[in-house]
C-alpha atoms as a PDB file:
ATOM      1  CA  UNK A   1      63.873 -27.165 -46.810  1.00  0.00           C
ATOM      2  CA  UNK A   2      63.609 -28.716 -49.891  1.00  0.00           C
ATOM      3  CA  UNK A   3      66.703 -31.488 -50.591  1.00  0.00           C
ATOM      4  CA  UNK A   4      67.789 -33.411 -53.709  1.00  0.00           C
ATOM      5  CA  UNK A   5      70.272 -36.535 -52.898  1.00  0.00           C
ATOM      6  CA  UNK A   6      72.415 -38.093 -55.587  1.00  0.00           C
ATOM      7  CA  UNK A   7      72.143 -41.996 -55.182  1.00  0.00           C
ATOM      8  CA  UNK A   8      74.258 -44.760 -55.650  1.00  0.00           C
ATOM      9  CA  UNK A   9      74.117 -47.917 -57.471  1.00  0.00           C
ATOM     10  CA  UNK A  10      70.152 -47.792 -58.636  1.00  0.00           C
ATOM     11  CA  UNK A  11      68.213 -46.946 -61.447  1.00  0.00           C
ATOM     12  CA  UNK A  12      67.013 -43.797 -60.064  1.00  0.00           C
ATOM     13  CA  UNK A  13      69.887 -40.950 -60.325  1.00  0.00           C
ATOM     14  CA  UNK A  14      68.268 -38.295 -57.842  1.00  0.00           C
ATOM     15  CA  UNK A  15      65.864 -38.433 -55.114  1.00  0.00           C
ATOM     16  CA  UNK A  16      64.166 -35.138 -54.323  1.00  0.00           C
ATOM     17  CA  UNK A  17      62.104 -34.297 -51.248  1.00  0.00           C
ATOM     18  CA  UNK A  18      60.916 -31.510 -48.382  1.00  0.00           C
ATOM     19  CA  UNK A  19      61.807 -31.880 -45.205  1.00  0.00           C
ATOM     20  CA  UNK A  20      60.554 -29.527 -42.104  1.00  0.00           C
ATOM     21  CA  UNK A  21      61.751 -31.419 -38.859  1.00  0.00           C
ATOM     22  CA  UNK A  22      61.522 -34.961 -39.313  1.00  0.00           C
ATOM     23  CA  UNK A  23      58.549 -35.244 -41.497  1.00  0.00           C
ATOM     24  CA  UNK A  24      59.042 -35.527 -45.396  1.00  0.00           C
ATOM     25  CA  UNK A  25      57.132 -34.340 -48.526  1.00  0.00           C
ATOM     26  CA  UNK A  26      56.853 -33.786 -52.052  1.00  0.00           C
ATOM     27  CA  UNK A  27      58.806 -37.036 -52.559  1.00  0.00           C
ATOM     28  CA  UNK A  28      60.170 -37.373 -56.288  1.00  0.00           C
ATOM     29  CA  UNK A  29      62.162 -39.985 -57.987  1.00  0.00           C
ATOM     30  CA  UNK A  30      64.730 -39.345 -60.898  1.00  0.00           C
ATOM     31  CA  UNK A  31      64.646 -42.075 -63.222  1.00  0.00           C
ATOM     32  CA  UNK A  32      64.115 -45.833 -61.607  1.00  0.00           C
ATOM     33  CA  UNK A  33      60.473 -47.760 -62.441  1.00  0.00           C
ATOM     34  CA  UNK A  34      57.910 -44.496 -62.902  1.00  0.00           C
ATOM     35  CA  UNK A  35      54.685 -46.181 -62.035  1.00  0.00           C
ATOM     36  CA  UNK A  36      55.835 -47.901 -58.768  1.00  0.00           C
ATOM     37  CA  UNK A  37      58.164 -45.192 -57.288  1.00  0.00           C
ATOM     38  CA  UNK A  38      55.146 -42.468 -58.050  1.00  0.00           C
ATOM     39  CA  UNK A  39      53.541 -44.843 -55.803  1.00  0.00           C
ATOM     40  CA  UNK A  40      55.720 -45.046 -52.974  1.00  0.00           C
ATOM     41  CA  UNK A  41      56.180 -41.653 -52.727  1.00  0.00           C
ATOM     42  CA  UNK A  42      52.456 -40.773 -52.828  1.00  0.00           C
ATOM     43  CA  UNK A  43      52.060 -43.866 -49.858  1.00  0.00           C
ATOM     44  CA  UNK A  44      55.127 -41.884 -47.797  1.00  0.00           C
ATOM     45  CA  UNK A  45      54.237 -38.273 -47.973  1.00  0.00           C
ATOM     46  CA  UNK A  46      53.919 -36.645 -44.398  1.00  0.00           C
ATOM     47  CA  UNK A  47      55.861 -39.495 -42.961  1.00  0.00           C
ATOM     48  CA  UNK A  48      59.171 -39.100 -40.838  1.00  0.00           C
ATOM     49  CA  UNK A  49      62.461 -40.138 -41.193  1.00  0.00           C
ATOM     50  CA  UNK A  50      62.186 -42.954 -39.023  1.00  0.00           C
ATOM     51  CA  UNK A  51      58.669 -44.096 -40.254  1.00  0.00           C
ATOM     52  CA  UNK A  52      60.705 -44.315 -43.684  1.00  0.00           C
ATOM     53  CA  UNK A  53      63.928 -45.567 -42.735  1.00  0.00           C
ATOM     54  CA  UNK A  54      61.834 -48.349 -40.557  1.00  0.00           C
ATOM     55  CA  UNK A  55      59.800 -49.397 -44.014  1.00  0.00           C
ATOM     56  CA  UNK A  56      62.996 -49.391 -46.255  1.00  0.00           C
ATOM     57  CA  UNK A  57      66.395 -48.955 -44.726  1.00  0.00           C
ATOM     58  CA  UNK A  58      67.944 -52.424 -46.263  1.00  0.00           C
ATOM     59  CA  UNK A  59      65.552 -53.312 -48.911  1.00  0.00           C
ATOM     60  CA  UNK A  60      67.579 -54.510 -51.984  1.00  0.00           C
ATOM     61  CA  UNK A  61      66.752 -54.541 -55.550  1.00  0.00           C
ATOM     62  CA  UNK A  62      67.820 -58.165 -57.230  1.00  0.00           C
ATOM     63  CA  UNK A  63      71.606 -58.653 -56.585  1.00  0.00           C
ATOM     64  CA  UNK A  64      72.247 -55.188 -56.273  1.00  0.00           C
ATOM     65  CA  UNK A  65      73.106 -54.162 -51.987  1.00  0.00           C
ATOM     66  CA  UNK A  66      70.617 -50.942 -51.800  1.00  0.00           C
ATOM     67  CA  UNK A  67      67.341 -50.046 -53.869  1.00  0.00           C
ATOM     68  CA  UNK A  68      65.797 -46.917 -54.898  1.00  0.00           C
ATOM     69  CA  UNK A  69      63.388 -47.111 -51.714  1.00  0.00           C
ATOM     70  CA  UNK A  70      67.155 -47.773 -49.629  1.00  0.00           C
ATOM     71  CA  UNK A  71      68.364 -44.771 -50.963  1.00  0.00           C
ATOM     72  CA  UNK A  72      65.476 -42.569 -50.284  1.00  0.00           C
ATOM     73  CA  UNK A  73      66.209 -43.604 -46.335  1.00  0.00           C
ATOM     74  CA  UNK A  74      69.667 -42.865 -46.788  1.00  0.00           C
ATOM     75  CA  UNK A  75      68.504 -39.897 -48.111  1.00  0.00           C
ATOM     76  CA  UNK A  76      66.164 -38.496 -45.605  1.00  0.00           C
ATOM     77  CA  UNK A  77      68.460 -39.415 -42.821  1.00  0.00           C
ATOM     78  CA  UNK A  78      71.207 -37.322 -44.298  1.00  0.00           C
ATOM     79  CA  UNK A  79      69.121 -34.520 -44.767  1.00  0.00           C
ATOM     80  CA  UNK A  80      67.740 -34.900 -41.571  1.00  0.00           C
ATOM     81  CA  UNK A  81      71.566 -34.680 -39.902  1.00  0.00           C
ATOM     82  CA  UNK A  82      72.675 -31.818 -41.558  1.00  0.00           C
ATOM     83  CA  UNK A  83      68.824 -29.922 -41.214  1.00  0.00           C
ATOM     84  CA  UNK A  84      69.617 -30.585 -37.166  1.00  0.00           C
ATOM     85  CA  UNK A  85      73.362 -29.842 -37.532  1.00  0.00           C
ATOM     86  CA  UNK A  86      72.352 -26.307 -39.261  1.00  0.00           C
ATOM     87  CA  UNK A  87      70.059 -25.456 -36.718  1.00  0.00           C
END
């Protein structure tokens, strides 16, 4: 199922990803710092939900509470609930 997840309070305005089960692919970032979050996506695809959420659940970016790497656990959480919700 492929997912797009509007963020909150980063630099990066949408997350979008595949999800089938728990593992997560073709992870792309909306805005935010190009170079690095091409990177992190490229270093998470095929992981699950909780391989990402136990990487980057938390991480912060300067004073701000969340990051973009934050919001993609967020992200892949939620879409995780509602994927097992629908099914």
């Amino acid at each position: 199922m492929h997912y797009e997840y509007k963020t909150d309070n980063t630099c990066s305005q949408i997350i979008s990803f595949d999800i089938d089960g728990n593992v997560i692919t073709s992870i792309e970032f909306y805005g935010g710092c190009n170079g690095n979050l091409k990177a992190i996506a490229k270093l998470l695809e095929g992981a699950t939900v909780e391989e990402i959420e136990e990487k980057l659940l938390g991480n912060t970016c300067g004073r701000r509470p969340t990051s973009c790497t934050d919001q993609l656990a967020c992200a892949v959480r939620k879409a995780y609930e509602e994927l097992s919700v629908g099914t």
